[in-house]
PDB file of N, CA and C in Angstrom:
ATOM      1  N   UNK A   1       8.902 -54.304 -47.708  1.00  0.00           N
ATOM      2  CA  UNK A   1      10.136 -54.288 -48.479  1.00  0.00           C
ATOM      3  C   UNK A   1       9.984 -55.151 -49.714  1.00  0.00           C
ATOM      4  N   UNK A   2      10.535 -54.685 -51.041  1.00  0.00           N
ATOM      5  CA  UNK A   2      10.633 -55.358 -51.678  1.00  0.00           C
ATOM      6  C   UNK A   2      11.387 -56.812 -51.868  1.00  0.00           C
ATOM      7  N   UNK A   3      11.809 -57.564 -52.767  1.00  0.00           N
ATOM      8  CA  UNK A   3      12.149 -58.826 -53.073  1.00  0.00           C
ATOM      9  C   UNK A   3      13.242 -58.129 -54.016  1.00  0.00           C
ATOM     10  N   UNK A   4      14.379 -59.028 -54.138  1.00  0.00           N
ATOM     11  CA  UNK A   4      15.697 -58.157 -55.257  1.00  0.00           C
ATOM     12  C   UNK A   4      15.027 -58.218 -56.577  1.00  0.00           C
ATOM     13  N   UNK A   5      14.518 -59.414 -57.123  1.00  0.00           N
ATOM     14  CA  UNK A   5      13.244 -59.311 -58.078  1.00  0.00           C
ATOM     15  C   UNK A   5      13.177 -58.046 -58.852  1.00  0.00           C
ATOM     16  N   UNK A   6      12.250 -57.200 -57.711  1.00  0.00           N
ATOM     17  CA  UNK A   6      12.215 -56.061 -57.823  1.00  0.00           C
ATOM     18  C   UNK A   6      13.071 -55.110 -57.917  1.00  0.00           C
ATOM     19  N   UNK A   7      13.999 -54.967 -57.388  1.00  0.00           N
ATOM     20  CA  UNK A   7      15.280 -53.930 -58.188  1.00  0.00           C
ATOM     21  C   UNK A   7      15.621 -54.325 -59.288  1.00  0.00           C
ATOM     22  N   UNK A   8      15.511 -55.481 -59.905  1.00  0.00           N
ATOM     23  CA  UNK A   8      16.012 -55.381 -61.581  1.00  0.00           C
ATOM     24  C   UNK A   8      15.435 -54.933 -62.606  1.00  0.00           C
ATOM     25  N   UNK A   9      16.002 -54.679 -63.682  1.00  0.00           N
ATOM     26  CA  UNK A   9      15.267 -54.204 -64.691  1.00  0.00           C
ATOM     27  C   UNK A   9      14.566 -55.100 -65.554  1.00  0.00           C
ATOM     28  N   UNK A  10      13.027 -54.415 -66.409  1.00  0.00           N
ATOM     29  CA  UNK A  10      12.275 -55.511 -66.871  1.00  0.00           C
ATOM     30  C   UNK A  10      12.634 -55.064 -68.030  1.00  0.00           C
ATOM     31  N   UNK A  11      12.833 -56.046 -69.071  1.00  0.00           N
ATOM     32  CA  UNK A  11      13.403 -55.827 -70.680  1.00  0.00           C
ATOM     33  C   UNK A  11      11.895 -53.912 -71.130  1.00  0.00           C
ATOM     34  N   UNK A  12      12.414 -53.230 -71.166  1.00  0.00           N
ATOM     35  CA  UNK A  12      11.890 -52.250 -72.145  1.00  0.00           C
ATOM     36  C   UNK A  12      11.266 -51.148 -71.241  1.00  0.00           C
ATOM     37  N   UNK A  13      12.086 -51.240 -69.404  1.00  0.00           N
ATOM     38  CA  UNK A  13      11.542 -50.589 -68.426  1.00  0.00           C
ATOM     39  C   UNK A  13      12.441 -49.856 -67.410  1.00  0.00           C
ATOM     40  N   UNK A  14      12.438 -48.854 -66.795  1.00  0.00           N
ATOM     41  CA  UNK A  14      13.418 -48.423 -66.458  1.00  0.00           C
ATOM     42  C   UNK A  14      13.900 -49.846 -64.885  1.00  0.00           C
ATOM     43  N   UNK A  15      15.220 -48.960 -64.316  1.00  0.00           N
ATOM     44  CA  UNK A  15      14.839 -50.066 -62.901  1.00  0.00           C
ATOM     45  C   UNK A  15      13.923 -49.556 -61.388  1.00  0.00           C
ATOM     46  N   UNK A  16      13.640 -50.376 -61.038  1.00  0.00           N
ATOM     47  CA  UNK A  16      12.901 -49.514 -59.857  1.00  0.00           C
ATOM     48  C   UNK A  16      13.916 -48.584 -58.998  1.00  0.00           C
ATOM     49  N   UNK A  17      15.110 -49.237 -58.425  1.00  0.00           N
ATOM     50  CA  UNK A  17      16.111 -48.271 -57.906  1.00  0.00           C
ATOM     51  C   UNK A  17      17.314 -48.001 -58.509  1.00  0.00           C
ATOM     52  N   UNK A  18      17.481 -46.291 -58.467  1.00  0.00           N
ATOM     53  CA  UNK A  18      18.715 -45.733 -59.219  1.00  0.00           C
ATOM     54  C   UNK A  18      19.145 -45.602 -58.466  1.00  0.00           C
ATOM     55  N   UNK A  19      20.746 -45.617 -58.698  1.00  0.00           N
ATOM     56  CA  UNK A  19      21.959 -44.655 -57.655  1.00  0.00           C
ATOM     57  C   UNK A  19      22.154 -43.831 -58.385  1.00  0.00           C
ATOM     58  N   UNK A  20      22.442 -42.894 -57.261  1.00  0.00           N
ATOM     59  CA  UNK A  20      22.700 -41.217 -57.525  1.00  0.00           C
ATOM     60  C   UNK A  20      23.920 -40.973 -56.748  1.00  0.00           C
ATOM     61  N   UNK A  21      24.791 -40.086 -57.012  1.00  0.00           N
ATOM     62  CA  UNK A  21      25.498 -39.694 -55.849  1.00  0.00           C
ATOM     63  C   UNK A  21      26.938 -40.621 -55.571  1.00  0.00           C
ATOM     64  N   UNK A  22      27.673 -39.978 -54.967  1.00  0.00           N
ATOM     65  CA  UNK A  22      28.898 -40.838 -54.812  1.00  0.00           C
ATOM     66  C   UNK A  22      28.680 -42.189 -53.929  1.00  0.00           C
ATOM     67  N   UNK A  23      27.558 -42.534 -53.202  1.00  0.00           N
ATOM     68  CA  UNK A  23      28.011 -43.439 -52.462  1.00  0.00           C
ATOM     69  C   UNK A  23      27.911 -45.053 -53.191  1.00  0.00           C
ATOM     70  N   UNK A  24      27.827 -45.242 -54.540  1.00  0.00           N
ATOM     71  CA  UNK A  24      28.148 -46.174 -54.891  1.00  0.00           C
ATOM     72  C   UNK A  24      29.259 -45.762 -55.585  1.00  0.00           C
ATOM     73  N   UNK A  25      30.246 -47.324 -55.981  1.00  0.00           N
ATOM     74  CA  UNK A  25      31.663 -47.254 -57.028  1.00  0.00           C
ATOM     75  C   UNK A  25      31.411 -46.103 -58.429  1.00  0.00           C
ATOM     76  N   UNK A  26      32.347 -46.146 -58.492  1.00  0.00           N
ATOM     77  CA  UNK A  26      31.976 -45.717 -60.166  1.00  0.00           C
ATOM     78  C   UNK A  26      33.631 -45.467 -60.124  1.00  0.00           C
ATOM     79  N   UNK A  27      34.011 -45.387 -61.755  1.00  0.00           N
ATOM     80  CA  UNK A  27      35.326 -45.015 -62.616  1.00  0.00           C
ATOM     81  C   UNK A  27      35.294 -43.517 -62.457  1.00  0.00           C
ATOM     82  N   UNK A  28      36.501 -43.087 -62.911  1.00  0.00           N
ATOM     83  CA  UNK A  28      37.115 -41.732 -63.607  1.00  0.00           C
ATOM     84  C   UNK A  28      36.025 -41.601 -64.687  1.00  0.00           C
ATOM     85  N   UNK A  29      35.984 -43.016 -65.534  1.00  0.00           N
ATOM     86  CA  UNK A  29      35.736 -42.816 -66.799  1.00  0.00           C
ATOM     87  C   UNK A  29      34.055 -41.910 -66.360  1.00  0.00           C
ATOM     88  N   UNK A  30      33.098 -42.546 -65.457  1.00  0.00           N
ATOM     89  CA  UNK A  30      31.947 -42.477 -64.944  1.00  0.00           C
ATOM     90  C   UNK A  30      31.906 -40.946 -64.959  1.00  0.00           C
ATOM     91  N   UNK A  31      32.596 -40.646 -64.337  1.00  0.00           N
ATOM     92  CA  UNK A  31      33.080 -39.108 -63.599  1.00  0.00           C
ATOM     93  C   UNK A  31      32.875 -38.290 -65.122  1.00  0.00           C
ATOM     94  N   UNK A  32      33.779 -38.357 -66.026  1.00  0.00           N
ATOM     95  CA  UNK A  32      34.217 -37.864 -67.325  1.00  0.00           C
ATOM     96  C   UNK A  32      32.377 -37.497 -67.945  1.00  0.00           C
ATOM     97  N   UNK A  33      31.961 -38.869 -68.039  1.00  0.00           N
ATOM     98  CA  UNK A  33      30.327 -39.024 -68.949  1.00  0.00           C
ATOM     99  C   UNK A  33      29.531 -38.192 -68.152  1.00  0.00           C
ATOM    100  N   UNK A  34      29.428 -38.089 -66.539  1.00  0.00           N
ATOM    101  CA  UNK A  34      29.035 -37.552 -66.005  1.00  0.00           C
ATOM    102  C   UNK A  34      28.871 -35.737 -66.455  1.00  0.00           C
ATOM    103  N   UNK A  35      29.783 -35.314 -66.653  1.00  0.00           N
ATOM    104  CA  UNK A  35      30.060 -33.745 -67.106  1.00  0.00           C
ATOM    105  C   UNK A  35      29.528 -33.637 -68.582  1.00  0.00           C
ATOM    106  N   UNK A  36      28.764 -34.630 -69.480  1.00  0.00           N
ATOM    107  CA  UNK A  36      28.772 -34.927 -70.522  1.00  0.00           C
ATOM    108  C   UNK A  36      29.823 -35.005 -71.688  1.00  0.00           C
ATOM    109  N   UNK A  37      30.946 -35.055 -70.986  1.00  0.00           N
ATOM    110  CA  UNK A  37      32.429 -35.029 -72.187  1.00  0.00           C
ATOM    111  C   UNK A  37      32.447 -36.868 -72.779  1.00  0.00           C
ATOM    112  N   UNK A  38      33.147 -36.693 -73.735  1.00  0.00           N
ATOM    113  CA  UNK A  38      33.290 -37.778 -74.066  1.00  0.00           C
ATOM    114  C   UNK A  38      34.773 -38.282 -73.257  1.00  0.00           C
ATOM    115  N   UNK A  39      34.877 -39.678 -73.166  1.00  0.00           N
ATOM    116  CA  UNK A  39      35.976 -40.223 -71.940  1.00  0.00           C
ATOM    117  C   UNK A  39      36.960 -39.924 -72.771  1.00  0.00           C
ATOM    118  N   UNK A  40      37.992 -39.345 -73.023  1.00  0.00           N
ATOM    119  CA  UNK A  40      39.455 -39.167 -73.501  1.00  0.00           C
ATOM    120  C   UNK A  40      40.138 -39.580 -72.752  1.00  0.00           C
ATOM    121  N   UNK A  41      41.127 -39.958 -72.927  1.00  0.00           N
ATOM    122  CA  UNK A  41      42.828 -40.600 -71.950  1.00  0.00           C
ATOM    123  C   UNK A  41      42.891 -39.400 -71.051  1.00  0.00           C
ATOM    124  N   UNK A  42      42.999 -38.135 -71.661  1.00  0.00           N
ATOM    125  CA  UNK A  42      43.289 -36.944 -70.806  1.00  0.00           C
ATOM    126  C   UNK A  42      42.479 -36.480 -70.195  1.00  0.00           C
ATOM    127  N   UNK A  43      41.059 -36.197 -70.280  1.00  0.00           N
ATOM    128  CA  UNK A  43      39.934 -35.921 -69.380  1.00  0.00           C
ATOM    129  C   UNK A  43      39.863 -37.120 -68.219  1.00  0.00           C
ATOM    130  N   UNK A  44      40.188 -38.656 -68.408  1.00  0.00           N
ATOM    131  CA  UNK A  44      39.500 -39.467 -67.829  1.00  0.00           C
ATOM    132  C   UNK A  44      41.204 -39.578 -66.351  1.00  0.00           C
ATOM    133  N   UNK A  45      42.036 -39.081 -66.872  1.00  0.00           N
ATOM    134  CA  UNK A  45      43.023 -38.684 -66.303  1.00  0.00           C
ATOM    135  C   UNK A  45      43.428 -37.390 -65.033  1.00  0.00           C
ATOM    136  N   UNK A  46      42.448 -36.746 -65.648  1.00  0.00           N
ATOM    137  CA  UNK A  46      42.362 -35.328 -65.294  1.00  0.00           C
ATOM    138  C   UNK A  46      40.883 -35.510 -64.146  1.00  0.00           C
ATOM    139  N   UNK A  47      40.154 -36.256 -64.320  1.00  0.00           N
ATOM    140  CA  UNK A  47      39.155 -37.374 -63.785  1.00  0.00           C
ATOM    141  C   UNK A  47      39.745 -37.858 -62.538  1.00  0.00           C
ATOM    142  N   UNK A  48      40.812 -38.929 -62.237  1.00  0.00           N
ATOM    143  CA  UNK A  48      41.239 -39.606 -61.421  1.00  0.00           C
ATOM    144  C   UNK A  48      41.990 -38.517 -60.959  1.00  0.00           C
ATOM    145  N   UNK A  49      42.339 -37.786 -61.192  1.00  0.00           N
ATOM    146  CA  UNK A  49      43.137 -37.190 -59.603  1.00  0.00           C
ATOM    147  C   UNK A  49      42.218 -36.277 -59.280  1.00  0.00           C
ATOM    148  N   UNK A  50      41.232 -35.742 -60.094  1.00  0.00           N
ATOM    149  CA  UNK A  50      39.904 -34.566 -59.013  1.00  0.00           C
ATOM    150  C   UNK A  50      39.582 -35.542 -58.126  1.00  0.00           C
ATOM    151  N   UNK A  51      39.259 -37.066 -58.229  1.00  0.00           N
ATOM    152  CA  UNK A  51      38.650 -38.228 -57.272  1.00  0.00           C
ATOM    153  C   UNK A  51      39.220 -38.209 -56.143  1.00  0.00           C
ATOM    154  N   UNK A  52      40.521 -38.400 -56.457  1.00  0.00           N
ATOM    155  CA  UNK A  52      42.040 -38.664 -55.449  1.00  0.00           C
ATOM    156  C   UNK A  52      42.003 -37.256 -54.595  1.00  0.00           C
ATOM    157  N   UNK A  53      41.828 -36.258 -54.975  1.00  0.00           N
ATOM    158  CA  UNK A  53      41.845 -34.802 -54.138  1.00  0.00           C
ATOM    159  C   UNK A  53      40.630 -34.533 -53.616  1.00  0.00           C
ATOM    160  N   UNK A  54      39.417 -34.714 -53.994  1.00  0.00           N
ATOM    161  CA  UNK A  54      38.614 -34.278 -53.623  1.00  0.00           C
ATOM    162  C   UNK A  54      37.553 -35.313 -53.034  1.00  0.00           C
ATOM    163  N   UNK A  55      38.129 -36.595 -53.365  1.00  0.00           N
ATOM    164  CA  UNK A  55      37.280 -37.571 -52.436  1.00  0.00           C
ATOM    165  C   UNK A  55      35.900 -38.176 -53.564  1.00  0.00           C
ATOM    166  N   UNK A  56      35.262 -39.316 -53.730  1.00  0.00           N
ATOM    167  CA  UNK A  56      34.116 -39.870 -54.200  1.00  0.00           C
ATOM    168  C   UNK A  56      33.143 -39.173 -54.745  1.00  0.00           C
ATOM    169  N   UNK A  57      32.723 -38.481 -53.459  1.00  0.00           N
ATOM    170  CA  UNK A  57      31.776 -37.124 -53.453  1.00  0.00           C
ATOM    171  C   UNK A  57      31.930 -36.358 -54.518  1.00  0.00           C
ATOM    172  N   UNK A  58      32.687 -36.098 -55.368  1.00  0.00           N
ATOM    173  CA  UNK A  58      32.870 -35.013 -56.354  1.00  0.00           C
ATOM    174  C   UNK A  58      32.140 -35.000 -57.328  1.00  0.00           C
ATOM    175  N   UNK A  59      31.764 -36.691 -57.540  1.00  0.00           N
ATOM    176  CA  UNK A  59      30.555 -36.591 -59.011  1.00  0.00           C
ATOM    177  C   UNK A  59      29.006 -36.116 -58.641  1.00  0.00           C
ATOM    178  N   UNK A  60      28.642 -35.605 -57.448  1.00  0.00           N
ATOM    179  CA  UNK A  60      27.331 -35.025 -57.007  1.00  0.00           C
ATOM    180  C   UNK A  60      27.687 -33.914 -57.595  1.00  0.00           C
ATOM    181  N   UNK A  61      28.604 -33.238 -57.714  1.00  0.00           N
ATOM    182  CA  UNK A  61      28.680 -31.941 -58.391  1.00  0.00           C
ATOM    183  C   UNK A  61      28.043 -32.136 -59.776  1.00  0.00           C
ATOM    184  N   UNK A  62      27.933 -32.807 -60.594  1.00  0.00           N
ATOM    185  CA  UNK A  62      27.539 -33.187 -61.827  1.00  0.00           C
ATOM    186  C   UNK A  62      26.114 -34.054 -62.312  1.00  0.00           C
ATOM    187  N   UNK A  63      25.827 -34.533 -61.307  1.00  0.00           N
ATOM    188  CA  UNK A  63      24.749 -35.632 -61.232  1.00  0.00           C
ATOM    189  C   UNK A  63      23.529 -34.297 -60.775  1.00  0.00           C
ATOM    190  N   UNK A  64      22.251 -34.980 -61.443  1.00  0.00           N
ATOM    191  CA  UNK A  64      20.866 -33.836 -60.909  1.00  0.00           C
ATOM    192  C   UNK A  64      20.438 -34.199 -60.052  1.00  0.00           C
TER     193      UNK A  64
END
């Protein structure tokens, strides 16, 4: 196993571990960038209640 060390990022490098997928936090706003839109009041709106109805899980629909 690594050292946390190692999960951070080195100035000009990617990080060793990404999250993917709903099971970490993320915003509406997250959700919005995700679909590539830019965050608007009304998309990022329209954002929080797909979350609220459809549960965390919804930004795997969007993520590769």
């Amino acid at each position: 196993m690594g050292t946390e060390s190692d999960q951070q990022p080195q100035a000009g490098s990617r990080p060793v571990r990404l999250n993917t997928g709903g099971e970490g936090a993320y915003d509406p706003e997250d959700l919005v960038m995700a679909t590539g839109a830019d965050p608007t009041p009304e998309r990022v709106e329209k954002a929080r209640k797909l979350i609220e109805k459809e549960g965390k899980a919804v930004i795997e629909r969007f993520l590769p």
